[in-house]
C-alpha atoms as a PDB file:
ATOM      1  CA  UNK A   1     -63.855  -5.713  33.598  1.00  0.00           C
ATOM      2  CA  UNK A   2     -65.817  -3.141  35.691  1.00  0.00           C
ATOM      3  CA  UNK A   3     -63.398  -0.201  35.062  1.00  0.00           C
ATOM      4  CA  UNK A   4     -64.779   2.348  32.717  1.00  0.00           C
ATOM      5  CA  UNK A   5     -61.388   3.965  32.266  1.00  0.00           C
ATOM      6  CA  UNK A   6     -59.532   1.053  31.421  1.00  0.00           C
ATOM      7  CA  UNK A   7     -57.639   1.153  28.342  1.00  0.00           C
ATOM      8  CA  UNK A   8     -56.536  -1.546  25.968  1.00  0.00           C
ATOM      9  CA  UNK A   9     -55.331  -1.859  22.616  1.00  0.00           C
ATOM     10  CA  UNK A  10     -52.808  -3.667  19.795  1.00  0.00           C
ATOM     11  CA  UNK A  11     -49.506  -1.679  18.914  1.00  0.00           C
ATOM     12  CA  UNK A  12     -47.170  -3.502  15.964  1.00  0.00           C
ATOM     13  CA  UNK A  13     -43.284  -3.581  15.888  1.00  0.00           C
ATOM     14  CA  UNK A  14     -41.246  -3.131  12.843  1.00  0.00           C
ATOM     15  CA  UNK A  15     -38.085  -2.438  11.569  1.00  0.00           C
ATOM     16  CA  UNK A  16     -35.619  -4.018   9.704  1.00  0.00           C
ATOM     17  CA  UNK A  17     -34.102  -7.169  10.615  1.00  0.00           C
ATOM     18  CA  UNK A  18     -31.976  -7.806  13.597  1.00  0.00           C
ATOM     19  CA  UNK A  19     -33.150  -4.115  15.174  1.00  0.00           C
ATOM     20  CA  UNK A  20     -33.714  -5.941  18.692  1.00  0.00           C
ATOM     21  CA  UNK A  21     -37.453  -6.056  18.263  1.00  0.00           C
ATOM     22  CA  UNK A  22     -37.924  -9.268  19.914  1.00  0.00           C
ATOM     23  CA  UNK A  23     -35.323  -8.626  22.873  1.00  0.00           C
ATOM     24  CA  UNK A  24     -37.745  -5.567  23.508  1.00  0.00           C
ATOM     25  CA  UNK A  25     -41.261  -7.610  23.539  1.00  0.00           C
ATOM     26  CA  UNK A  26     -39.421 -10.244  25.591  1.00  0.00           C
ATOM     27  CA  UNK A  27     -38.589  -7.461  28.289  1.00  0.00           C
ATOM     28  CA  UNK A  28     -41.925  -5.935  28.357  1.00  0.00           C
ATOM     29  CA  UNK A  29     -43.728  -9.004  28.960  1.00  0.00           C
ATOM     30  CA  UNK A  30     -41.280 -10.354  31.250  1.00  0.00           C
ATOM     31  CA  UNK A  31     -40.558 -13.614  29.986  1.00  0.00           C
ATOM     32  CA  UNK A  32     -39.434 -15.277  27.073  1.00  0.00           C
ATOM     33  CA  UNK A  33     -42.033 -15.629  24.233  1.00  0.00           C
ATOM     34  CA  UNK A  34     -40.238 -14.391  20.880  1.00  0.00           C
ATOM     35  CA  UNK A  35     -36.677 -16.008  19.643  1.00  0.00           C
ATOM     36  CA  UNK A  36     -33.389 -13.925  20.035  1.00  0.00           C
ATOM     37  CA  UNK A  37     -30.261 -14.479  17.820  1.00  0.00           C
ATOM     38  CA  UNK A  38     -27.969 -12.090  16.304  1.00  0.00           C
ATOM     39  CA  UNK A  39     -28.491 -13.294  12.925  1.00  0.00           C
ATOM     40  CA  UNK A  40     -30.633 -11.221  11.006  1.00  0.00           C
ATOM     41  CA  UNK A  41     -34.467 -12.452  10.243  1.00  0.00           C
ATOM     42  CA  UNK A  42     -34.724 -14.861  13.294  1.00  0.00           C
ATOM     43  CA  UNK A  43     -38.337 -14.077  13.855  1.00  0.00           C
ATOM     44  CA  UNK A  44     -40.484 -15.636  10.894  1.00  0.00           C
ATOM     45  CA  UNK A  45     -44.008 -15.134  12.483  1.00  0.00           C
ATOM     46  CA  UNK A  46     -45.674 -12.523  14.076  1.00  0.00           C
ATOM     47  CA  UNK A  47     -45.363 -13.232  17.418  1.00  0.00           C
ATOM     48  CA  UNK A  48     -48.350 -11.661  20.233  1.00  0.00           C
ATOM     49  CA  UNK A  49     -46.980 -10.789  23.268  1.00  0.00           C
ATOM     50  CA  UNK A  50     -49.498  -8.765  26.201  1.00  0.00           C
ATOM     51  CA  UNK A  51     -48.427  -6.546  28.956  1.00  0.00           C
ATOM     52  CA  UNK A  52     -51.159  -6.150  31.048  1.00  0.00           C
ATOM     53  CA  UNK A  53     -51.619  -3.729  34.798  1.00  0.00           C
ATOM     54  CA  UNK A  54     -54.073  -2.823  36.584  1.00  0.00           C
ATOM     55  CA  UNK A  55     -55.488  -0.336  33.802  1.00  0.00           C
ATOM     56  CA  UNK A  56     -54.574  -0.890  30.960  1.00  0.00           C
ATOM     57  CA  UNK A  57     -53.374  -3.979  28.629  1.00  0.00           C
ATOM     58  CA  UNK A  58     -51.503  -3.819  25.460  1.00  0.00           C
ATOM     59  CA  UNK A  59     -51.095  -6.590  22.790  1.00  0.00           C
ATOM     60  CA  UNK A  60     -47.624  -5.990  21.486  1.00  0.00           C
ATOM     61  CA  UNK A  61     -47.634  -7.768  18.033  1.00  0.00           C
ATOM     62  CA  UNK A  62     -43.636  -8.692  17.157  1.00  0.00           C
ATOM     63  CA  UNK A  63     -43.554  -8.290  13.121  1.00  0.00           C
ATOM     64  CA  UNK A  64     -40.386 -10.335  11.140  1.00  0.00           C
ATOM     65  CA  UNK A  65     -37.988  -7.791  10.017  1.00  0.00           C
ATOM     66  CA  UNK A  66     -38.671  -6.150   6.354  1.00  0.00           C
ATOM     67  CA  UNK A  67     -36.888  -7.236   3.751  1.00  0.00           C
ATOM     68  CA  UNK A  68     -36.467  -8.186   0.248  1.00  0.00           C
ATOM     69  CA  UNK A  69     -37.900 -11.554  -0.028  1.00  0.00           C
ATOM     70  CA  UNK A  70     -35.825 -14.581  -1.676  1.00  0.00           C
ATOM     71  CA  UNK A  71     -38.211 -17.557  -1.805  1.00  0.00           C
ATOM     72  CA  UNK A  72     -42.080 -18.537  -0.956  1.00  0.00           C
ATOM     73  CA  UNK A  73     -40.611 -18.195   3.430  1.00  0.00           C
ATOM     74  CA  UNK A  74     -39.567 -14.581   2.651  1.00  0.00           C
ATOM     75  CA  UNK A  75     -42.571 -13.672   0.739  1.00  0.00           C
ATOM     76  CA  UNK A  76     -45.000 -14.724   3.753  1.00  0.00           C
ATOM     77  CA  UNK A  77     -42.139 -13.044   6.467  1.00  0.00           C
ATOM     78  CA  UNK A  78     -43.363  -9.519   4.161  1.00  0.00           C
ATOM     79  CA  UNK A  79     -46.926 -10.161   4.242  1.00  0.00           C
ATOM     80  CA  UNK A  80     -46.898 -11.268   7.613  1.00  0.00           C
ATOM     81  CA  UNK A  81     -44.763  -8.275   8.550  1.00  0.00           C
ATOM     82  CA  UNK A  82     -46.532  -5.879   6.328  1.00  0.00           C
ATOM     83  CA  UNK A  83     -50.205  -6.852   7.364  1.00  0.00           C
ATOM     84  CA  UNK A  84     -49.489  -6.085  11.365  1.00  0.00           C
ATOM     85  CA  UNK A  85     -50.177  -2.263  10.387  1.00  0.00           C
ATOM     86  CA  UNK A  86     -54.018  -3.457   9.031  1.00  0.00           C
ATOM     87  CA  UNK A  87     -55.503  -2.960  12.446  1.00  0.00           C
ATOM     88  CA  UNK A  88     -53.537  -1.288  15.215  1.00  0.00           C
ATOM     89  CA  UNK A  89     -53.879   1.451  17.560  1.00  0.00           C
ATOM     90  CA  UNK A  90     -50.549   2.456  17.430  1.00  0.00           C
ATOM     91  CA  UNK A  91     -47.188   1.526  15.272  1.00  0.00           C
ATOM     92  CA  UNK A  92     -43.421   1.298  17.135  1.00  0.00           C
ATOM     93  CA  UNK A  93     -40.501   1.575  14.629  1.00  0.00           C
ATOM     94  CA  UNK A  94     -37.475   0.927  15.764  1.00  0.00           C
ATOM     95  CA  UNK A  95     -34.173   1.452  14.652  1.00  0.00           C
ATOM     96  CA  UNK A  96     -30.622   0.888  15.542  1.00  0.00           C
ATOM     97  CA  UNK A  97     -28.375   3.244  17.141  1.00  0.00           C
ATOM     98  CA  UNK A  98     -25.239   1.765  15.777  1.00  0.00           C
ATOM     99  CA  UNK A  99     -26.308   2.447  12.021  1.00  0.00           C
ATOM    100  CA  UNK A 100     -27.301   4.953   9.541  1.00  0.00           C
ATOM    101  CA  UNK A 101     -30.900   5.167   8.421  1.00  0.00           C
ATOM    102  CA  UNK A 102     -30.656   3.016   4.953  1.00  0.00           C
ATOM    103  CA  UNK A 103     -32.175   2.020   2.156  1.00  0.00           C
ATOM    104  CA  UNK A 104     -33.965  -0.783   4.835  1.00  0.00           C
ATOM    105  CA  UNK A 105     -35.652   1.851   6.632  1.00  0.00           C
ATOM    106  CA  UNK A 106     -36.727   4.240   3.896  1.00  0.00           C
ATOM    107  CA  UNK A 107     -38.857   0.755   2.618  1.00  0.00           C
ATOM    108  CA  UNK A 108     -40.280   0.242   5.770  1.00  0.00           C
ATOM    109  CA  UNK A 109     -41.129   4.457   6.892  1.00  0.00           C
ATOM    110  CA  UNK A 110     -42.388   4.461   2.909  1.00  0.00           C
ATOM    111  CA  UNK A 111     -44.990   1.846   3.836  1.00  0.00           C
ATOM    112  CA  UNK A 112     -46.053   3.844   7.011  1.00  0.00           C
ATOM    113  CA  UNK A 113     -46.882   6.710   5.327  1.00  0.00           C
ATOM    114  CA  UNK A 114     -50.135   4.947   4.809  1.00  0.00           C
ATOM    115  CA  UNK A 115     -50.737   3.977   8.460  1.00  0.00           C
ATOM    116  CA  UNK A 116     -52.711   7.092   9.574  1.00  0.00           C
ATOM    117  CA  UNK A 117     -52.099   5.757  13.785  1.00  0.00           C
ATOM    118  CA  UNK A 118     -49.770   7.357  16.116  1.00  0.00           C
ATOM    119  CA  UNK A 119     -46.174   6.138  14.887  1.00  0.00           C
ATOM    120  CA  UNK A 120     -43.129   6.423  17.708  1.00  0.00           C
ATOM    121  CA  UNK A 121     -39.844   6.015  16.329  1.00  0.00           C
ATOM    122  CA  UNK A 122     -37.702   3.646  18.698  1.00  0.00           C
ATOM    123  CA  UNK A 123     -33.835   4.210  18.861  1.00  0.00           C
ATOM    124  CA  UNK A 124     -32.641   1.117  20.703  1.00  0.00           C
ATOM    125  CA  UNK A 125     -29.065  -0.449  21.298  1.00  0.00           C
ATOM    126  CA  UNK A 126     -28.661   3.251  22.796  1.00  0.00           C
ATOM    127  CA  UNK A 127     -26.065   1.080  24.914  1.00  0.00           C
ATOM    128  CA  UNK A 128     -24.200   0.961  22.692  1.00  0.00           C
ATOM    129  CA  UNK A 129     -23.753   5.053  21.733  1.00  0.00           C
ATOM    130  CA  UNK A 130     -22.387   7.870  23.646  1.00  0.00           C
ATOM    131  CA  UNK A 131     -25.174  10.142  24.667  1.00  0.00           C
ATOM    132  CA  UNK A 132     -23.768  12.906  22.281  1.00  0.00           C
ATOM    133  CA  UNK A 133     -24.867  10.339  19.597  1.00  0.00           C
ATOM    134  CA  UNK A 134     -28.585  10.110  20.559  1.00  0.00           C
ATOM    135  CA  UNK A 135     -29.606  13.780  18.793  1.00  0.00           C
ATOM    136  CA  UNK A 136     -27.322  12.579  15.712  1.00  0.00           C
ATOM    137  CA  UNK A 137     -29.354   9.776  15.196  1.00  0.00           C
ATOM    138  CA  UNK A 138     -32.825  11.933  15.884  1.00  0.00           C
ATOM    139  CA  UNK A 139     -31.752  14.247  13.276  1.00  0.00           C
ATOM    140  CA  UNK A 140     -31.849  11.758  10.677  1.00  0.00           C
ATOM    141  CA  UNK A 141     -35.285  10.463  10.886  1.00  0.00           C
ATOM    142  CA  UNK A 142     -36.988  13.823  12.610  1.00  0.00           C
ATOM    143  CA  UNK A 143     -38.397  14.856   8.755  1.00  0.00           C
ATOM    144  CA  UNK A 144     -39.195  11.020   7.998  1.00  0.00           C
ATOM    145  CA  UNK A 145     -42.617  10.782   9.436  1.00  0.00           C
ATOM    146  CA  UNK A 146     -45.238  12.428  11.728  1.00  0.00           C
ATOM    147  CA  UNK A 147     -43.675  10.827  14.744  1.00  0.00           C
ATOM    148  CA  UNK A 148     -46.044  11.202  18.424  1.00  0.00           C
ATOM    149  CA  UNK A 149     -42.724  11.184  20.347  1.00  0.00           C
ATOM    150  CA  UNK A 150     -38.972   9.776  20.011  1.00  0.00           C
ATOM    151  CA  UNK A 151     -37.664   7.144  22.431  1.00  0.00           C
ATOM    152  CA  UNK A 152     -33.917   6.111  23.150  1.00  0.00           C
ATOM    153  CA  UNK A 153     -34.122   2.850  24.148  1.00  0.00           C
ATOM    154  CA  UNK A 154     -31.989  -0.002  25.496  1.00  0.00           C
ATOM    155  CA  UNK A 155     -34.038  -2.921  25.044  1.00  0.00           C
ATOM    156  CA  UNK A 156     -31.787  -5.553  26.566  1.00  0.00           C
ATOM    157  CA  UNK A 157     -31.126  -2.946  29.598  1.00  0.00           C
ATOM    158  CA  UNK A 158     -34.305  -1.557  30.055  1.00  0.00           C
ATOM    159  CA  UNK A 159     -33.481   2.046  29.729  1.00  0.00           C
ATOM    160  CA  UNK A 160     -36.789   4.257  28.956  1.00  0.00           C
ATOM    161  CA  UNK A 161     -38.666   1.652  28.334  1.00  0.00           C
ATOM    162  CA  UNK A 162     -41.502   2.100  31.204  1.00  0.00           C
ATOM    163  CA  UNK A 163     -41.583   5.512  30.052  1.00  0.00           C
ATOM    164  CA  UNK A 164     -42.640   4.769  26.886  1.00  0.00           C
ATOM    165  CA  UNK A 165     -45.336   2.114  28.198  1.00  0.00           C
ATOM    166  CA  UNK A 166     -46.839   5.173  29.991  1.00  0.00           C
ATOM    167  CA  UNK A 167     -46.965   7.099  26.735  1.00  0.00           C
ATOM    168  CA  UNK A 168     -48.336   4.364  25.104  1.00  0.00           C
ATOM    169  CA  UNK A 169     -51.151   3.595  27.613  1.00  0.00           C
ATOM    170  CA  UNK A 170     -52.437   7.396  27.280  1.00  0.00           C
ATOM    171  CA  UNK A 171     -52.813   6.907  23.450  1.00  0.00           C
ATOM    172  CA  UNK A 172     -54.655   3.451  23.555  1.00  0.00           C
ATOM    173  CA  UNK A 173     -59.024   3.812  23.445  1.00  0.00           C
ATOM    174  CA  UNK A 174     -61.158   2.276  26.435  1.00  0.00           C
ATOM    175  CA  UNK A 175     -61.772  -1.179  25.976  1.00  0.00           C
ATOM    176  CA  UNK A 176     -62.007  -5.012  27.244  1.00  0.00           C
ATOM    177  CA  UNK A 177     -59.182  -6.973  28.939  1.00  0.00           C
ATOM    178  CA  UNK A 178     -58.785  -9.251  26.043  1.00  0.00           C
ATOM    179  CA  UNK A 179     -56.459 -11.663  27.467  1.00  0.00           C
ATOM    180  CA  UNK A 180     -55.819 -13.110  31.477  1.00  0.00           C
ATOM    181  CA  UNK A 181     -53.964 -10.877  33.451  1.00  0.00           C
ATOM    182  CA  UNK A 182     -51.214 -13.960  33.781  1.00  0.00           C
ATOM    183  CA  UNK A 183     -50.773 -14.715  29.587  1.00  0.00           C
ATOM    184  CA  UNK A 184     -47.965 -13.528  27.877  1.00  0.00           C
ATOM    185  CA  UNK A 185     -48.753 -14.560  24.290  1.00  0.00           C
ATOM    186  CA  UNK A 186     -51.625 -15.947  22.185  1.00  0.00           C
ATOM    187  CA  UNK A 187     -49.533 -18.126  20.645  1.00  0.00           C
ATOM    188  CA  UNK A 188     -50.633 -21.933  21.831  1.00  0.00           C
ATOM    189  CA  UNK A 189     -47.509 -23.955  23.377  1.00  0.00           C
ATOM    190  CA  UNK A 190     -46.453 -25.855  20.536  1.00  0.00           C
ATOM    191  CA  UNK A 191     -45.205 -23.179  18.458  1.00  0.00           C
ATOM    192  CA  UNK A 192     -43.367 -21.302  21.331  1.00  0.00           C
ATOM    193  CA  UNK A 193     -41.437 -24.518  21.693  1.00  0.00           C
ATOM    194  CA  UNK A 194     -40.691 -25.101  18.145  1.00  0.00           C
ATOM    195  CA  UNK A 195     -39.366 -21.485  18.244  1.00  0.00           C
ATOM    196  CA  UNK A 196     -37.403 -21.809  21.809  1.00  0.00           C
ATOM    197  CA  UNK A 197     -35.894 -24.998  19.799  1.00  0.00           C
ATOM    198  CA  UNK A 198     -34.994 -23.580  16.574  1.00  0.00           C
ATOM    199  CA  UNK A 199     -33.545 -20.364  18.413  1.00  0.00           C
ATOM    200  CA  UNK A 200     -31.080 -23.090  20.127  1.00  0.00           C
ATOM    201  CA  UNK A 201     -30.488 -24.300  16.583  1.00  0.00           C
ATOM    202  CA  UNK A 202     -29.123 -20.786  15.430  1.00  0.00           C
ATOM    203  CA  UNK A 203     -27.076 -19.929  18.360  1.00  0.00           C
ATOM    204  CA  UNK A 204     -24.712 -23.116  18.280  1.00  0.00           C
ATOM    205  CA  UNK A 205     -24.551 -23.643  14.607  1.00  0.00           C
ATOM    206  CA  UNK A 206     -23.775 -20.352  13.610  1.00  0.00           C
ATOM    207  CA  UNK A 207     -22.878 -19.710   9.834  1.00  0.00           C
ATOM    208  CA  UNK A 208     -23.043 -23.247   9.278  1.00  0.00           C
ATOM    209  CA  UNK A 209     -26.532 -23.600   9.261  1.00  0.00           C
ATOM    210  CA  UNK A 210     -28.629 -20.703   8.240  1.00  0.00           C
ATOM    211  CA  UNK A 211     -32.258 -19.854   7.737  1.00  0.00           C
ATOM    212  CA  UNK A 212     -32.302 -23.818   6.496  1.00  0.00           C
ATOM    213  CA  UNK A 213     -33.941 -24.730   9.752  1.00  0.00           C
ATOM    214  CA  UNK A 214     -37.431 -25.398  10.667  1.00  0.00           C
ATOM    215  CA  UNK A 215     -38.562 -27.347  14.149  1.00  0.00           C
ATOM    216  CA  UNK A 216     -41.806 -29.320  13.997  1.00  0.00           C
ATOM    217  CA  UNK A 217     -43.291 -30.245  17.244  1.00  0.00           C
ATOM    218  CA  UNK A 218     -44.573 -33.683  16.949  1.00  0.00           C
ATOM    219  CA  UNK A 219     -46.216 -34.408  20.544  1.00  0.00           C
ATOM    220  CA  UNK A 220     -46.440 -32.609  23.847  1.00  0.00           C
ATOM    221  CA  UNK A 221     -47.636 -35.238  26.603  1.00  0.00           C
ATOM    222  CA  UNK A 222     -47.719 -34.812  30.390  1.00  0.00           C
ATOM    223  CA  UNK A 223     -47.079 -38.377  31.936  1.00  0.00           C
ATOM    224  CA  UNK A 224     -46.935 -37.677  36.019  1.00  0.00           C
ATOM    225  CA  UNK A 225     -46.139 -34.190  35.984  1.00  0.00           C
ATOM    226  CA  UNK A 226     -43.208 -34.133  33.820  1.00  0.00           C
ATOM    227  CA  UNK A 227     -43.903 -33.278  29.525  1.00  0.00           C
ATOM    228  CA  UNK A 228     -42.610 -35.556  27.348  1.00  0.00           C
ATOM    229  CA  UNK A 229     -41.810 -33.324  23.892  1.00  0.00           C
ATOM    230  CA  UNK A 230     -41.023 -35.177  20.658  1.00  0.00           C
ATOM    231  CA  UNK A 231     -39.418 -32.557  18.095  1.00  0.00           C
ATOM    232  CA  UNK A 232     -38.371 -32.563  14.413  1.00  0.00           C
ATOM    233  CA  UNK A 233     -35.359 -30.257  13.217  1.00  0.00           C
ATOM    234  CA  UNK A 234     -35.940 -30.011   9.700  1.00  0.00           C
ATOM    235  CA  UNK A 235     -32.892 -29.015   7.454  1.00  0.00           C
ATOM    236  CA  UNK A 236     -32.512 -28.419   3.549  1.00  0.00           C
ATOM    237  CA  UNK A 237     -28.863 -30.770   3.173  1.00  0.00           C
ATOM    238  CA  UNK A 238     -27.990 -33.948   4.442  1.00  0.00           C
ATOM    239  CA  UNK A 239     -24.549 -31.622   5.541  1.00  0.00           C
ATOM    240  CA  UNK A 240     -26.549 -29.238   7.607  1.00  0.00           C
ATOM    241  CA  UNK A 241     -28.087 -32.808   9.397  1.00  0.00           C
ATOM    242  CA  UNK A 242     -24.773 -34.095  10.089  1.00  0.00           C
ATOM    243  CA  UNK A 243     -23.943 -30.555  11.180  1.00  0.00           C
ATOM    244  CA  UNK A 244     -26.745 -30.288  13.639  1.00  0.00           C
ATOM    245  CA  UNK A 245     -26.512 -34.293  15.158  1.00  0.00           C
ATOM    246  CA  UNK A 246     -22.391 -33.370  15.980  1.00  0.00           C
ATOM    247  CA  UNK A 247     -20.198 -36.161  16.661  1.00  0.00           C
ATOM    248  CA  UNK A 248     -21.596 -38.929  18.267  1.00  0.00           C
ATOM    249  CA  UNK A 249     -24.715 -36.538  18.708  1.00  0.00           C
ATOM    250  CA  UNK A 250     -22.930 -34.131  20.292  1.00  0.00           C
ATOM    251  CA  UNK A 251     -23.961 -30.861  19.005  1.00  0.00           C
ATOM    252  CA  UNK A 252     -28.102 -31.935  19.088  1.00  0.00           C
ATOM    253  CA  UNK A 253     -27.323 -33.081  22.932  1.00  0.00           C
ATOM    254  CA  UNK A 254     -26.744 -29.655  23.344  1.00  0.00           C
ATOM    255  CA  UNK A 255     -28.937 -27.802  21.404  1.00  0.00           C
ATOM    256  CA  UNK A 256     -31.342 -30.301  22.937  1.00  0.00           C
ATOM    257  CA  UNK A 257     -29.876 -29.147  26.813  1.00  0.00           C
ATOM    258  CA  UNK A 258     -30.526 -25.840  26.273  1.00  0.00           C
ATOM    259  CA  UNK A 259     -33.699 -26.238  24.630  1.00  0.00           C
ATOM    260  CA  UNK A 260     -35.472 -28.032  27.584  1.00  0.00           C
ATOM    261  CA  UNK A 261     -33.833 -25.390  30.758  1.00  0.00           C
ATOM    262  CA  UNK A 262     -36.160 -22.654  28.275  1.00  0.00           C
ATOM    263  CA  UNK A 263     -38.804 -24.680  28.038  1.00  0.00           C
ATOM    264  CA  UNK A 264     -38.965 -26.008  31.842  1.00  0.00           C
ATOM    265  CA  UNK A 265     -38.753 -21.848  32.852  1.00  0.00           C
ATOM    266  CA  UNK A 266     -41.605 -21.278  30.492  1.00  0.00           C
ATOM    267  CA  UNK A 267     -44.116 -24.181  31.477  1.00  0.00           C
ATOM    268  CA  UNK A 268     -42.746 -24.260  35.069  1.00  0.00           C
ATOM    269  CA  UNK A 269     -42.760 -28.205  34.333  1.00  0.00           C
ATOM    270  CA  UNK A 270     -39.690 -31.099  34.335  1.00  0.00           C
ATOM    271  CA  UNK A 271     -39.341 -31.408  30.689  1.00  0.00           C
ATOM    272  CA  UNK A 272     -38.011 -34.932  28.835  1.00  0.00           C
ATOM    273  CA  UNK A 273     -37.147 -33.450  25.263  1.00  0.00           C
ATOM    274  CA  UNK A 274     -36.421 -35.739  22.137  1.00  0.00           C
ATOM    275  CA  UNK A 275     -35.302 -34.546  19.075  1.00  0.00           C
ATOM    276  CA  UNK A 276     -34.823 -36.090  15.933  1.00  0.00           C
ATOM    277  CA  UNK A 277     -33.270 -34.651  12.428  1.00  0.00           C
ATOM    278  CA  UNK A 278     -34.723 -34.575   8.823  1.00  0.00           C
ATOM    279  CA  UNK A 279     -33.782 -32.985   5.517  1.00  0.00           C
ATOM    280  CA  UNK A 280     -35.942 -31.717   3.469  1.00  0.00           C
ATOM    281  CA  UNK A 281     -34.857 -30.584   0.142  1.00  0.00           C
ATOM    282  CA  UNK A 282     -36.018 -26.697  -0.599  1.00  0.00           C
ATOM    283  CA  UNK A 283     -38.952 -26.773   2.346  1.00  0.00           C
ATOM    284  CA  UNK A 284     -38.792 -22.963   2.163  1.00  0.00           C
ATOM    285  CA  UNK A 285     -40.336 -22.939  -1.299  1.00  0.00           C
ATOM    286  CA  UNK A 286     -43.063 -25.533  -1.026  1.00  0.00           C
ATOM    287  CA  UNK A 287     -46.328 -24.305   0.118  1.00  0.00           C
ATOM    288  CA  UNK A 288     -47.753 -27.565   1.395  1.00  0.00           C
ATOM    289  CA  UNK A 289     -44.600 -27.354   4.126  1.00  0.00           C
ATOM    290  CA  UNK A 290     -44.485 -24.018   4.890  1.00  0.00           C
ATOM    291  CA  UNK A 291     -48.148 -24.266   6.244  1.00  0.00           C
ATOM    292  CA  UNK A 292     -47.417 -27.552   8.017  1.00  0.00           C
ATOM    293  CA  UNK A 293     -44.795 -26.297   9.871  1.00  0.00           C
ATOM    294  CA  UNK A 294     -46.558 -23.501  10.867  1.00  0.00           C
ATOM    295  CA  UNK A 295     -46.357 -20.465   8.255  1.00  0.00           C
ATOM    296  CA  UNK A 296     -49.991 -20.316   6.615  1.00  0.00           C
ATOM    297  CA  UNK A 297     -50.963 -17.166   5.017  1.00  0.00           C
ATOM    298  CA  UNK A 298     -54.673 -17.919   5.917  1.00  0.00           C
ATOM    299  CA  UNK A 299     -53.476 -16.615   9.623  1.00  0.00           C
ATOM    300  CA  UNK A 300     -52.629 -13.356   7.833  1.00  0.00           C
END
């Protein structure tokens, strides 16, 4: 990188669950590298995403949403969450503009008190207001921190969103091009297809099958130019199986369909997707298969 000017730096996400956070790092980077569902705590990692132009590149890092933890999965979600603010240049909160500041969001600005890095408060969904409703929603959270500057967002529309980039940019130290100008994540492919899998999970079994689900991806093999994926759903309830297999198969055909146009648009490859179906009793509060399906703490 021969430019002296060039700036480059890591800014965390947070708020509380279901805020949009991952429709917004999905727009900035321009394609789809975090999991979208309108059930709260879809995101269980911290997910990298990097926007990069010709001066500048940020590392956006996606955080799970805060909550109260109920088992060993919602205890690493918090540290995971929690230990984005260790070392960033700058911290986004956002918050929806369809609800009241909470009891959610007084945990999560409490915690930033700490975080001595420029903080910008994030109003998104602001598509789903009246403008009148925009200073409203300021006027709650304008004595809650220090903030550098208040954005209304739309995250699924767009709206203000290069203007905050620019704000962003100016705020970030000179420093290296830490990623290609083409990547979008650090994540390696495996676990963006797990999570491009599981996220087809959520959307067609709605309430029937919860935060029960984990995908394991079991082999990713190019045979003459097309990627052969093998794929484990895992499940808590032999119920929730015969839930996700359908009739005849019908409802993992799908899930399966959808699954594999994602995945083909990400790798820009013909895709021949297997899955297969496992329960496994209480997974989300054994340690040995949290880590092998992809939550360790040691990457925290």
């Amino acid at each position: 990188m021969d430019n002296p000017n060039y700036r480059s730096g890591f800014v965390a996400i947070v708020g509380r669950p279901n805020v949009g956070k991952s429709t917004f790092l999905n727009r900035v980077v321009g394609q789809k590298i975090a999991i979208m569902s309108d059930k709260a705590q879809t995101t269980r990692n911290k997910i990298q995403g990097v926007y990069t132009t010709d001066d500048a590149q940020i590392i956006f890092i996606d955080t799970p949403g805060i909550h109260k933890p109920k088992n060993k999965l919602g205890d690493f979600m918090m540290d995971s969450a929690l230990s984005a603010l260790k070392e960033v240049d700058a911290v986004l909160l956002m918050v929806n503009a369809s609800e009241r500041r909470g009891a959610g969001d007084n945990f999560i600005i409490d915690r930033l008190k700490d975080v001595h890095k420029p903080i910008y408060l994030l109003i998104n969904k602001i598509d789903t207001i009246t403008p009148d409703d925009v200073m409203a929603i300021i006027e709650q959270y304008k004595n809650a921190l220090p903030f550098k500057e208040v954005f209304p967002i739309s995250a699924l529309q767009g709206n203000n969103v290069p203007e905050l980039l620019t704000s962003l940019i100016k705020e970030l130290p000179n420093g290296p091009q830490y990623y290609p100008k083409d990547q979008m994540t650090d994540h390696p492919e495996r676990f963006v297809v797990s999570e491009l899998i599981r996220e087809k999970v959520l959307q067609m079994t709605r309430q029937e099958i919860p935060h029960s689900t984990a995908v394991y991806v079991e082999s990713i093999k190019n045979q003459d130019d097309v990627l052969h994926i093998q794929a484990t759903i895992i499940v808590e309830r032999d119920g929730q199986k015969a839930i996700v297999i359908g009739k005849g198969g019908s409802m993992l055909k799908k899930i399966g369909t959808l699954a594999r146009k994602d995945i083909e648009n990400m790798m820009g490859n013909k895709v021949f997707l297997e899955l297969w179906v496992k329960v496994e009793a209480h997974w989300r509060d054994k340690a040995n298969l949290l880590n092998s399906y992809g939550y360790k703490k040691k990457n925290y």
